[in-house]
Protein backbone atom coordinates (compact mmCIF):
# COMPACT_ATOMS: atom_id res chain seq x y z
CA UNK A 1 89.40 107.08 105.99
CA UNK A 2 93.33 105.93 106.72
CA UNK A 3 93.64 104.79 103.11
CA UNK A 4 91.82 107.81 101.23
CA UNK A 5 93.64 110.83 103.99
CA UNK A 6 96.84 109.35 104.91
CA UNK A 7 97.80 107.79 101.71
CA UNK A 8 95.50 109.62 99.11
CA UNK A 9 94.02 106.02 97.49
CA UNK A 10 91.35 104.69 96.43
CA UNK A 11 89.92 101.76 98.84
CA UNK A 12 86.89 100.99 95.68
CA UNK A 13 89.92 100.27 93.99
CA UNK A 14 90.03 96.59 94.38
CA UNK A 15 93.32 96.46 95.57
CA UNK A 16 94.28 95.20 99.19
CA UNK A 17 95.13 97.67 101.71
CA UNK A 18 97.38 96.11 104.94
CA UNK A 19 98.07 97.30 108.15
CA UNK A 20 99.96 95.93 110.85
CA UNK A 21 99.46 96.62 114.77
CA UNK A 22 102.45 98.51 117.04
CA UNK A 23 103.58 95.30 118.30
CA UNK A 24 103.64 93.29 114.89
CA UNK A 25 101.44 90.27 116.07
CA UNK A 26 98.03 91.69 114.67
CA UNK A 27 97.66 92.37 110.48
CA UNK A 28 94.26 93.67 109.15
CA UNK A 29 93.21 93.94 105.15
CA UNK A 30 91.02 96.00 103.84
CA UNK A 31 89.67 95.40 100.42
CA UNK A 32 86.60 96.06 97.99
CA UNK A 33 85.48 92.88 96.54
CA UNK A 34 82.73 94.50 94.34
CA UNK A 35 80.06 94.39 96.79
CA UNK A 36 81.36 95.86 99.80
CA UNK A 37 84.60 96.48 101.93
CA UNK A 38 86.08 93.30 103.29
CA UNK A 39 88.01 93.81 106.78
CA UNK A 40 89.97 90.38 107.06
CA UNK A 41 92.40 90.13 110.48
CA UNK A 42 95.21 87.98 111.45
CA UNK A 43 96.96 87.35 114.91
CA UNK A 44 100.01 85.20 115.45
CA UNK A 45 100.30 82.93 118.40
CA UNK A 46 104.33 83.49 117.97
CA UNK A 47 106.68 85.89 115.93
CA UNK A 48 106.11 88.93 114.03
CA UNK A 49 104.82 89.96 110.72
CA UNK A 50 108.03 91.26 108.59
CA UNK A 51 106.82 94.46 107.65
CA UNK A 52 108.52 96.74 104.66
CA UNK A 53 110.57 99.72 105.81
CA UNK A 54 108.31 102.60 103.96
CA UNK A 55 109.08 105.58 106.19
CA UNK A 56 105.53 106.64 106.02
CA UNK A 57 104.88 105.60 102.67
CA UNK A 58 103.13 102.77 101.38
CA UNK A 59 104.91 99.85 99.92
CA UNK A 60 103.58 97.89 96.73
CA UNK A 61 104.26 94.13 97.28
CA UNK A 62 103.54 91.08 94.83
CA UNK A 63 100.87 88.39 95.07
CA UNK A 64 103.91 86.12 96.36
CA UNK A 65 105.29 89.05 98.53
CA UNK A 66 101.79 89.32 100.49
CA UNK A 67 100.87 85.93 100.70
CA UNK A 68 104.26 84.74 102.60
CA UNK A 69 103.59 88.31 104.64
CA UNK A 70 100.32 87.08 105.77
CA UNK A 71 102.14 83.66 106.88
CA UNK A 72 104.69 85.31 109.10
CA UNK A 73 107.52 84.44 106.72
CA UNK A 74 110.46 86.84 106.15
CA UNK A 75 109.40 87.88 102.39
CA UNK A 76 112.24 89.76 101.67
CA UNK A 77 114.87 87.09 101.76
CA UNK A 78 112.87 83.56 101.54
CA UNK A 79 114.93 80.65 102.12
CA UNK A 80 114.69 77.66 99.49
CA UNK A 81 114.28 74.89 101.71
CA UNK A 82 115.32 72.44 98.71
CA UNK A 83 117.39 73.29 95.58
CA UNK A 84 117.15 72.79 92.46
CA UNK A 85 119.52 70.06 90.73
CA UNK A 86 121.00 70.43 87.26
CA UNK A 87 121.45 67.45 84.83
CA UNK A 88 124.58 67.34 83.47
């Protein structure tokens, strides 16, 4: 009801729909594999889930975006932990 009133989609869509609890430890997706609605949840033992500034609007996010999301890692300014070298 959240995702067809509140931000006027389509949850048959096929795309994921993500919602994060007040205090930031708890994420839930909703999404339509085909057969039914899959409710998949997520609670971290320690930090937060970085969650997009939208002011009440919903925020599109890459495949990348939502999978570091959904790890607890800050996916708007990941950190390379090794870089590249250039021949030369």
């Amino acid at each position: 009801a959240l995702v067809q009133d509140h931000l006027a989609r389509d949850p048959f869509s096929g795309q994921a729909f993500v919602f994060r609890g007040r205090q930031g430890h708890l994420i839930k997706v909703l999404w339509w594999d085909g057969q039914g609605l899959c409710l998949f949840a997520k609670r971290l033992e320690k930090g937060r889930f970085v969650w997009p500034a939208t002011a009440g609007a919903a925020a599109a996010l890459t495949p990348a975006q939502l999978a570091m999301l959904l790890e607890g890692i800050d996916w708007r300014a990941p950190l390379r932990t090794d870089w590249p070298t250039i021949a030369g």
